[in-house]
PDB file of N, CA and C in Angstrom:
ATOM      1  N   UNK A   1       0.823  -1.198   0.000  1.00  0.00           N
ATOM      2  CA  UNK A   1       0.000   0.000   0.000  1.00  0.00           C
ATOM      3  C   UNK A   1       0.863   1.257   0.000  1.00  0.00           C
ATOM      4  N   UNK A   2       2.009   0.960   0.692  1.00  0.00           N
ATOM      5  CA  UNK A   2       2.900   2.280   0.661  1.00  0.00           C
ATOM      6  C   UNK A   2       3.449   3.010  -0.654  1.00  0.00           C
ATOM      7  N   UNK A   3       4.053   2.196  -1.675  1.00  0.00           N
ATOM      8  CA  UNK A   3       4.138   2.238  -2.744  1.00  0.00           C
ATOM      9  C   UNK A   3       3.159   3.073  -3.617  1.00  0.00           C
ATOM     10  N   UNK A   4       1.849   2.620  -3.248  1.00  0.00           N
ATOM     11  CA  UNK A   4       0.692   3.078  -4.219  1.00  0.00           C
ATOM     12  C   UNK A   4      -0.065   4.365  -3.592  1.00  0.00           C
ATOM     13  N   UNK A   5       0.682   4.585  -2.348  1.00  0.00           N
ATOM     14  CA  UNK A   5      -0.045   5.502  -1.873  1.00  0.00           C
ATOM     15  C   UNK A   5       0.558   6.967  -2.464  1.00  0.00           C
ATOM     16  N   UNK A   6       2.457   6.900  -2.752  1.00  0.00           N
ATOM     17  CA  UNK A   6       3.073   7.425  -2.666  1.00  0.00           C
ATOM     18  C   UNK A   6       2.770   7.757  -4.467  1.00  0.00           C
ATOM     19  N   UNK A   7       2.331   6.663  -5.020  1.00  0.00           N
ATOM     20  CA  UNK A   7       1.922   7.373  -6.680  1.00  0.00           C
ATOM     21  C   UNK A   7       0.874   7.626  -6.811  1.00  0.00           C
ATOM     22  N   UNK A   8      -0.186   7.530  -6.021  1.00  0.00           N
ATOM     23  CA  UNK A   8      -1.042   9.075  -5.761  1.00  0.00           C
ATOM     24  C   UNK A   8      -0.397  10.253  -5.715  1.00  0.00           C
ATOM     25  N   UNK A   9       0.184  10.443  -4.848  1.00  0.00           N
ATOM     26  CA  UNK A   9       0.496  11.146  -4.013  1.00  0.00           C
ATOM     27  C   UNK A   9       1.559  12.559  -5.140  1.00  0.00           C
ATOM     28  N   UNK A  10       2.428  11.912  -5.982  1.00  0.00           N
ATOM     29  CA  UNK A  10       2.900  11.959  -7.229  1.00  0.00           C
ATOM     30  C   UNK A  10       1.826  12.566  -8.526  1.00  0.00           C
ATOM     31  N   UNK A  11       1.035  11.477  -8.614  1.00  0.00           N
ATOM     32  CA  UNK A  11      -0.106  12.094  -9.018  1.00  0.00           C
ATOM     33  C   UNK A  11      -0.793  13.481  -8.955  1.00  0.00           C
ATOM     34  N   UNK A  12      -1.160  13.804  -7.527  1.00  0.00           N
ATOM     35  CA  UNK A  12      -1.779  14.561  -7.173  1.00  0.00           C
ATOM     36  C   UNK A  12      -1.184  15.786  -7.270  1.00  0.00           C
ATOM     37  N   UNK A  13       0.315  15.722  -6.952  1.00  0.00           N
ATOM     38  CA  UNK A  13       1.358  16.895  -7.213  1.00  0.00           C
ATOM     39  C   UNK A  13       1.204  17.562  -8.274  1.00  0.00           C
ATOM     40  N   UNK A  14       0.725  16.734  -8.941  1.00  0.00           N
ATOM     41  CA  UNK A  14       0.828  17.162 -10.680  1.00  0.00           C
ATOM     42  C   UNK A  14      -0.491  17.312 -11.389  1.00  0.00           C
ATOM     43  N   UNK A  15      -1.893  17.341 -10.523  1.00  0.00           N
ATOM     44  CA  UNK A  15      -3.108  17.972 -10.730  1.00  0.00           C
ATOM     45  C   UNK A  15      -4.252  17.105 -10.546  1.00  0.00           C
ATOM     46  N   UNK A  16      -3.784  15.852 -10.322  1.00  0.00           N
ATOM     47  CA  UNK A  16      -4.872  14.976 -10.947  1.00  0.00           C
ATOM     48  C   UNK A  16      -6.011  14.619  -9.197  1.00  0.00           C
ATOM     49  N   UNK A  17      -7.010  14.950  -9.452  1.00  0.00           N
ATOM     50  CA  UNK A  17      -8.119  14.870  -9.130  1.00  0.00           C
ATOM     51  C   UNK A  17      -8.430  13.222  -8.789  1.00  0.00           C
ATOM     52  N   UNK A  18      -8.513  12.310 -10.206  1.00  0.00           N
ATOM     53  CA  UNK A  18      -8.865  11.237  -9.964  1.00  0.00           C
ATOM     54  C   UNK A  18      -7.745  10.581  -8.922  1.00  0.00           C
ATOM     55  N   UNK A  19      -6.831  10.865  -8.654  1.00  0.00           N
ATOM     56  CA  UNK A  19      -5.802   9.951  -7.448  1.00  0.00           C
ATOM     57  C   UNK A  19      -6.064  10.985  -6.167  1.00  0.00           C
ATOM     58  N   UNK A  20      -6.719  11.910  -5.824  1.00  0.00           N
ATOM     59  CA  UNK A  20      -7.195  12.534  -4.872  1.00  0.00           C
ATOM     60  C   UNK A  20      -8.367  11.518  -3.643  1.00  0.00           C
ATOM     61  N   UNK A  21      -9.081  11.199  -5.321  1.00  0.00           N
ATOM     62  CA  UNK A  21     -10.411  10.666  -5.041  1.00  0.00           C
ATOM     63  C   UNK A  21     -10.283   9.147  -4.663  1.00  0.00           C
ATOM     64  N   UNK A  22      -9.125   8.356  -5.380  1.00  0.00           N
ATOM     65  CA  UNK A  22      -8.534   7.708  -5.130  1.00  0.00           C
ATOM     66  C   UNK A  22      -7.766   7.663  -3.828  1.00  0.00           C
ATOM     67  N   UNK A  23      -6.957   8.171  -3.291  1.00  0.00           N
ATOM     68  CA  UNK A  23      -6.527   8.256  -2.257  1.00  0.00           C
ATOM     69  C   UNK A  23      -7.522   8.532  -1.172  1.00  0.00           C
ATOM     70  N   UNK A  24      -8.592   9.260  -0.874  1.00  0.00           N
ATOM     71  CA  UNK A  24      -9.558   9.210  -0.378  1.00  0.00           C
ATOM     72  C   UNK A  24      -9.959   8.114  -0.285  1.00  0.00           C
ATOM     73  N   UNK A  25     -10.696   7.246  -0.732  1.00  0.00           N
ATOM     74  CA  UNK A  25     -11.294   6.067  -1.127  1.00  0.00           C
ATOM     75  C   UNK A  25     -10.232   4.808  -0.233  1.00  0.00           C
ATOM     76  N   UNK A  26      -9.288   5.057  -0.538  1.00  0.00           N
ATOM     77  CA  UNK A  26      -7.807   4.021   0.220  1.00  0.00           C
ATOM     78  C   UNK A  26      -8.014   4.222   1.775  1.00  0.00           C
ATOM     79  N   UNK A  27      -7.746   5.930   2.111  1.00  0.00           N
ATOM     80  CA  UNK A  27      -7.312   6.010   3.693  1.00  0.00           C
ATOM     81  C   UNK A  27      -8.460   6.524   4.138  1.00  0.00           C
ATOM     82  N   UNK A  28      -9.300   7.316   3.891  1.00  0.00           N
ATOM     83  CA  UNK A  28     -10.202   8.206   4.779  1.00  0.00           C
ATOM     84  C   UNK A  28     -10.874   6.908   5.988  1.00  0.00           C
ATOM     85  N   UNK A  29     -10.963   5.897   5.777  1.00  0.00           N
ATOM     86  CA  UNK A  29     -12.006   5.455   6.820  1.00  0.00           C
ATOM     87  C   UNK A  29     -10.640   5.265   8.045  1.00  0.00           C
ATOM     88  N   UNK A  30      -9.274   4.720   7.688  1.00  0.00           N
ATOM     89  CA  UNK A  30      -8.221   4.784   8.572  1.00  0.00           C
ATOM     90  C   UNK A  30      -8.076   6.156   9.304  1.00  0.00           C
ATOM     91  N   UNK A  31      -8.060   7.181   8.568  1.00  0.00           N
ATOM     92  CA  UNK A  31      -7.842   8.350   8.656  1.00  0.00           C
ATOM     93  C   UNK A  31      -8.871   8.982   9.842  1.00  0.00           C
ATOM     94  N   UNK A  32     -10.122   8.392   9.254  1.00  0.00           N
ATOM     95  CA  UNK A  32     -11.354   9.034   9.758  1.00  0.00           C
ATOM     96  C   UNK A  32     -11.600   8.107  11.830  1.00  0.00           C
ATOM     97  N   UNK A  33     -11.127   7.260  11.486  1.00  0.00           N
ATOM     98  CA  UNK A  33     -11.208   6.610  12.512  1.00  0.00           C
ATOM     99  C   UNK A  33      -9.979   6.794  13.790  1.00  0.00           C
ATOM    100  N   UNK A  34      -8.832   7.525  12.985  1.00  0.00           N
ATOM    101  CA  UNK A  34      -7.742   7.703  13.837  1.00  0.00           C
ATOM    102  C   UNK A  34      -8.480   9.162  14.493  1.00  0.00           C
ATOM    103  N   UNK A  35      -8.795  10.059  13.579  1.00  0.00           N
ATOM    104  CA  UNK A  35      -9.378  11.429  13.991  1.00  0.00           C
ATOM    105  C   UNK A  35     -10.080  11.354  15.004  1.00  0.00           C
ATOM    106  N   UNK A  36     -11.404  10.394  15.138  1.00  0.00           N
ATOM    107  CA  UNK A  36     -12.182  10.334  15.714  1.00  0.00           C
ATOM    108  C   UNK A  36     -11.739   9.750  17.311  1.00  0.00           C
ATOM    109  N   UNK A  37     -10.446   8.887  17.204  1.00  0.00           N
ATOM    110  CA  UNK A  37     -10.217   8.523  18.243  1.00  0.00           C
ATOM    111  C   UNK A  37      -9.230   9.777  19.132  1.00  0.00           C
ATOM    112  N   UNK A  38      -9.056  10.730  18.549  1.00  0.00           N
ATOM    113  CA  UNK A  38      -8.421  11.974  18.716  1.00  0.00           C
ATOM    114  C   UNK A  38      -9.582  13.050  19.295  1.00  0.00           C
ATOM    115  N   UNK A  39     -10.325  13.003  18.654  1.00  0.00           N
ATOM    116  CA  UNK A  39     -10.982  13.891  18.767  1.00  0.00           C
ATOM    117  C   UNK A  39     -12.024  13.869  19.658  1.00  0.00           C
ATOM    118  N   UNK A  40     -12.973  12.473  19.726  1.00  0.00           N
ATOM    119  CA  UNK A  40     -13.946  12.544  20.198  1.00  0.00           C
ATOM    120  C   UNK A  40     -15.561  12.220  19.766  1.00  0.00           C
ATOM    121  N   UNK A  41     -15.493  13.281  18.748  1.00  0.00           N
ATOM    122  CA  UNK A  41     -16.536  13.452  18.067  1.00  0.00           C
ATOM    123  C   UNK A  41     -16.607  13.102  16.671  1.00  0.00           C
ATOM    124  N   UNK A  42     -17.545  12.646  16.291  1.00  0.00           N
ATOM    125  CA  UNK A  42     -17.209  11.919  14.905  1.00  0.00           C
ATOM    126  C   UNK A  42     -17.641  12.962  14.027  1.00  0.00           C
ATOM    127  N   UNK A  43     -18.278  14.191  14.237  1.00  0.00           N
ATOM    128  CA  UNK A  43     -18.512  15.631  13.494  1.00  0.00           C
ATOM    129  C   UNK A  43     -17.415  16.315  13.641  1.00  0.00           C
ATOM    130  N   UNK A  44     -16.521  16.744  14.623  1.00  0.00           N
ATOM    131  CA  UNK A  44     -15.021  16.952  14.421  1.00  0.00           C
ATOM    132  C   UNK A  44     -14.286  16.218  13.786  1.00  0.00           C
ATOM    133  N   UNK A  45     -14.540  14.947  13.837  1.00  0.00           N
ATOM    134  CA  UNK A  45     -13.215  14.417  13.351  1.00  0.00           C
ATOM    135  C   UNK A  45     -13.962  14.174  11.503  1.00  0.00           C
ATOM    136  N   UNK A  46     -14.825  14.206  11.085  1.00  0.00           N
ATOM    137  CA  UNK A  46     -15.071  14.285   9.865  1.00  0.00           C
ATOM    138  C   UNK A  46     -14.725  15.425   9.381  1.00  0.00           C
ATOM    139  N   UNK A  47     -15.115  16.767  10.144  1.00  0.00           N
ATOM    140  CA  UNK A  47     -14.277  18.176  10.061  1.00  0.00           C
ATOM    141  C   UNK A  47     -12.865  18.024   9.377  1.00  0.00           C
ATOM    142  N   UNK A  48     -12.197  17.523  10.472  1.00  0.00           N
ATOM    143  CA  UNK A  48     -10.902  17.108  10.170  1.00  0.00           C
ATOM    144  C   UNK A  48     -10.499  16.481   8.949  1.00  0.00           C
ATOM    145  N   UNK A  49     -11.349  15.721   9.045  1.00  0.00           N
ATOM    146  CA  UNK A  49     -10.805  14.753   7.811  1.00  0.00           C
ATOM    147  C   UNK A  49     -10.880  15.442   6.103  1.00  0.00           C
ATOM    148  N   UNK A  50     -12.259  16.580   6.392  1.00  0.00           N
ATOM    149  CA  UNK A  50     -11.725  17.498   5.020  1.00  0.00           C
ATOM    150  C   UNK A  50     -10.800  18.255   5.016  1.00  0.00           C
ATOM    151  N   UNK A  51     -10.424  18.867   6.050  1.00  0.00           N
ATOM    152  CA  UNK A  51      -9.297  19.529   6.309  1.00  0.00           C
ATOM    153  C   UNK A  51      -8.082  19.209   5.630  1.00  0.00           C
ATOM    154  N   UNK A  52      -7.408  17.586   6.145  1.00  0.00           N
ATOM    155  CA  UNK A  52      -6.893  17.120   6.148  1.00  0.00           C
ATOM    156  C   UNK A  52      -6.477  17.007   4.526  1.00  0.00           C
ATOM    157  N   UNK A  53      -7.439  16.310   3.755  1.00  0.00           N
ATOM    158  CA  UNK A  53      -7.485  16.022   2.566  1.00  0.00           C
ATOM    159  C   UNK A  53      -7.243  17.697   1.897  1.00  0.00           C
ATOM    160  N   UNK A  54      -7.595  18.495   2.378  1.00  0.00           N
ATOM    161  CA  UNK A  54      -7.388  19.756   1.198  1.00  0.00           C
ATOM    162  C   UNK A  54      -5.943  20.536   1.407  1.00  0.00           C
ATOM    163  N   UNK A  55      -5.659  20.049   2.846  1.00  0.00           N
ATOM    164  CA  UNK A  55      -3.879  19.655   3.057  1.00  0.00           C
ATOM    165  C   UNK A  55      -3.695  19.272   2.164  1.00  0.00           C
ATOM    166  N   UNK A  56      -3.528  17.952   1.880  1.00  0.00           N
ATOM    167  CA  UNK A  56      -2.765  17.068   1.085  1.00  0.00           C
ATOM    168  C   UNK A  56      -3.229  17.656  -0.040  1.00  0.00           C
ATOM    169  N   UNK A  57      -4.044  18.121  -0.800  1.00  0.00           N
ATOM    170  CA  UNK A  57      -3.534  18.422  -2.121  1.00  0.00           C
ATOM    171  C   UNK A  57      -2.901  19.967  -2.228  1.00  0.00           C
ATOM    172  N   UNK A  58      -3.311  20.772  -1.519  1.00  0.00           N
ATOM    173  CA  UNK A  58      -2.478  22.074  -1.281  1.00  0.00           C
ATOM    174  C   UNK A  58      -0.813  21.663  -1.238  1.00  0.00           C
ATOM    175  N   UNK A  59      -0.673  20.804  -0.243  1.00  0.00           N
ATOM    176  CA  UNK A  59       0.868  20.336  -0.028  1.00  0.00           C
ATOM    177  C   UNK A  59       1.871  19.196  -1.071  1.00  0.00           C
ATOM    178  N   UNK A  60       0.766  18.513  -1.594  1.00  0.00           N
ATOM    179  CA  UNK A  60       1.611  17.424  -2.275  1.00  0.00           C
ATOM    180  C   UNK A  60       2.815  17.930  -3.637  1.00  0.00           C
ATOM    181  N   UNK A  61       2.620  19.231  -3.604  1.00  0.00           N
ATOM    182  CA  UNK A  61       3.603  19.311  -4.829  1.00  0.00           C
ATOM    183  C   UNK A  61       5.294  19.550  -3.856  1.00  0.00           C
ATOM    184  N   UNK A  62       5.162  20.082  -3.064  1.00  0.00           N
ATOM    185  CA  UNK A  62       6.421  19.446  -2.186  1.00  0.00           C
ATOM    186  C   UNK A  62       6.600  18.322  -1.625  1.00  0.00           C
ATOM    187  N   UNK A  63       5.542  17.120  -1.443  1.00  0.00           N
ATOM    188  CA  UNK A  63       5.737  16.186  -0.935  1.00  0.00           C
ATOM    189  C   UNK A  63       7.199  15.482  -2.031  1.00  0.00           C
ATOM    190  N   UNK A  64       8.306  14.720  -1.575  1.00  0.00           N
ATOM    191  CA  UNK A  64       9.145  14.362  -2.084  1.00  0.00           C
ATOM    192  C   UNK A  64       8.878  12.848  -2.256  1.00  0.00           C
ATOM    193  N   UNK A  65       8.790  11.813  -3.686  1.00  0.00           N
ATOM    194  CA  UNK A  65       8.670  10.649  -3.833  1.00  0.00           C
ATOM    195  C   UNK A  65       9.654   9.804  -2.869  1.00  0.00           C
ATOM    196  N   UNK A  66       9.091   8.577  -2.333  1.00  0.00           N
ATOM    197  CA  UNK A  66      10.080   7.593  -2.205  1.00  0.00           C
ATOM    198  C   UNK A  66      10.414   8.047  -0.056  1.00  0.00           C
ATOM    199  N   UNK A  67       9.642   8.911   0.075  1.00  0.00           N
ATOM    200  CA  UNK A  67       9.731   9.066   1.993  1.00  0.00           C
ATOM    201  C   UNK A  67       8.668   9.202   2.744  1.00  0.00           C
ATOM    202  N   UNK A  68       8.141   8.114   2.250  1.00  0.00           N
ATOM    203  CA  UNK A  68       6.991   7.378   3.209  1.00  0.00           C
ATOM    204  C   UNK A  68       5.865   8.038   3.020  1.00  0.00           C
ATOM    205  N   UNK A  69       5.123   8.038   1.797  1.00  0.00           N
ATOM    206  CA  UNK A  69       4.045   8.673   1.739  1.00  0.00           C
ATOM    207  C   UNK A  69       3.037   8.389   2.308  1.00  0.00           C
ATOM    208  N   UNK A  70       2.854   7.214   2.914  1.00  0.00           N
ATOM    209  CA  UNK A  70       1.634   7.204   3.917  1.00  0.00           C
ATOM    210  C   UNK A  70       1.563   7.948   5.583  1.00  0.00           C
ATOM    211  N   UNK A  71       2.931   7.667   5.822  1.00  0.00           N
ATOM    212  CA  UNK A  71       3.597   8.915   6.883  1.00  0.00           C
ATOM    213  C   UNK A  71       3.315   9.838   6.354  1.00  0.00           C
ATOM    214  N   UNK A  72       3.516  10.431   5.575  1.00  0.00           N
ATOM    215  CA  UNK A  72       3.352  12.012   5.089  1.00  0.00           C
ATOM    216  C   UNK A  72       1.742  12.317   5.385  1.00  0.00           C
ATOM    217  N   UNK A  73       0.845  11.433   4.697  1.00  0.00           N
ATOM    218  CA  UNK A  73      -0.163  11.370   4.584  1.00  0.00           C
ATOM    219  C   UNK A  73      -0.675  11.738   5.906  1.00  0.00           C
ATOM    220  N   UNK A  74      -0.654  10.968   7.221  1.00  0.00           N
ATOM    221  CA  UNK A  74      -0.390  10.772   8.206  1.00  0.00           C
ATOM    222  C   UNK A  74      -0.478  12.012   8.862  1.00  0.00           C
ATOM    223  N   UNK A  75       0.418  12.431   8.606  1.00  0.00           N
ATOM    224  CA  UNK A  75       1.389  14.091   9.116  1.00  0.00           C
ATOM    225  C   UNK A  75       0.230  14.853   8.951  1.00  0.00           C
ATOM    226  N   UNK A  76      -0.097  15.002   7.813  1.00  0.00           N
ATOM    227  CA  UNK A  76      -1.028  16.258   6.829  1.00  0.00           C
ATOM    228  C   UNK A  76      -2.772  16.086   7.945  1.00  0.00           C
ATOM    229  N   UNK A  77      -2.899  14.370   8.294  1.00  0.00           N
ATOM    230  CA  UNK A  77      -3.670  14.291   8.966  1.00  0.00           C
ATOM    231  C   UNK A  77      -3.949  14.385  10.391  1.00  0.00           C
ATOM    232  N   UNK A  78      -3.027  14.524  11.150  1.00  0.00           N
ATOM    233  CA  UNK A  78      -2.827  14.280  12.566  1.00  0.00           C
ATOM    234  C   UNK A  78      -2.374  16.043  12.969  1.00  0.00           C
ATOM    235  N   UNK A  79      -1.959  16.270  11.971  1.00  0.00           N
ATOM    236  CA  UNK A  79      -1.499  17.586  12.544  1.00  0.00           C
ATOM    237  C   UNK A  79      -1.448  19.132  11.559  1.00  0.00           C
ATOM    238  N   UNK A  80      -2.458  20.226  11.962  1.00  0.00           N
ATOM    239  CA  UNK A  80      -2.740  20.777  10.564  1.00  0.00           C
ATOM    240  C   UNK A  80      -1.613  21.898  10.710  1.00  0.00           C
ATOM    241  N   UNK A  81      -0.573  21.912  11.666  1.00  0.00           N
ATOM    242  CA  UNK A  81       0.411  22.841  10.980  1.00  0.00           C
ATOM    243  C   UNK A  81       1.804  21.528  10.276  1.00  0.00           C
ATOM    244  N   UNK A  82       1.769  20.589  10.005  1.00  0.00           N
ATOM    245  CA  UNK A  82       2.586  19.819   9.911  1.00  0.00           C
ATOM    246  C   UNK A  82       3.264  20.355   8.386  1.00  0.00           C
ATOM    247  N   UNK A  83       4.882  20.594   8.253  1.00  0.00           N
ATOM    248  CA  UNK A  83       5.137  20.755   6.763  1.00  0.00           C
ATOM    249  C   UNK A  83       4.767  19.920   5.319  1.00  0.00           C
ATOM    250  N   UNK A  84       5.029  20.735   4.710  1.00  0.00           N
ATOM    251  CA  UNK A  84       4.703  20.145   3.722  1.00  0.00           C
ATOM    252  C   UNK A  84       5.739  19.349   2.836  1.00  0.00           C
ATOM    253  N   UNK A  85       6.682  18.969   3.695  1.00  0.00           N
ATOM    254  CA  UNK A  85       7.149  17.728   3.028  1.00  0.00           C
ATOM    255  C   UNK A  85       7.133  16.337   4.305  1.00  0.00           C
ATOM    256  N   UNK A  86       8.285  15.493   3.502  1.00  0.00           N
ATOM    257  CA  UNK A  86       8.393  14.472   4.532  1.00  0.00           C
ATOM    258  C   UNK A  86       9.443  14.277   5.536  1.00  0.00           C
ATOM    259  N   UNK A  87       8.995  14.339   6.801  1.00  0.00           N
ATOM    260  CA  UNK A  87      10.216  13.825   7.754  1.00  0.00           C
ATOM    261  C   UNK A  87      11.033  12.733   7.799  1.00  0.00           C
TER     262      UNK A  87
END
């Protein structure tokens, strides 16, 4: 999954919508369920979770291939000042 997450991710850098929707489709219920266990509320943490996602495409054109794009992913989700590349 890491692999494929990270050519979304590639993808997305470079405009494309359908690997957005795609990538959505992959993590949001992981995503949505980590939030929620963060948060509390499953109306915050769905909050979050658009948030999150309009991170990641705002940020992915610095995201750098090949350093853990589901970490990155991760990052963009857990934390909304997190940079926009990868640690």
């Amino acid at each position: 999954m890491t692999a494929h997450v990270d050519d979304l991710l590639v993808q997305i850098a470079h405009g494309s919508r359908n690997a957005l929707a795609e990538l959505y489709d992959l993590l949001a219920p992981l995503l949505l369920a980590l939030l929620r266990s963060r948060e509390g509320s499953m109306e915050r943490a769905c909050g979050d979770l658009v948030d999150a996602f309009a991170r990641i495409w705002r940020r992915a054109p610095s995201y750098e291939p090949g350093h853990g794009g589901l970490e990155w992913v991760l990052d963009q989700a857990t934390n909304a000042d997190a940079p926009g590349r990868a640690t």
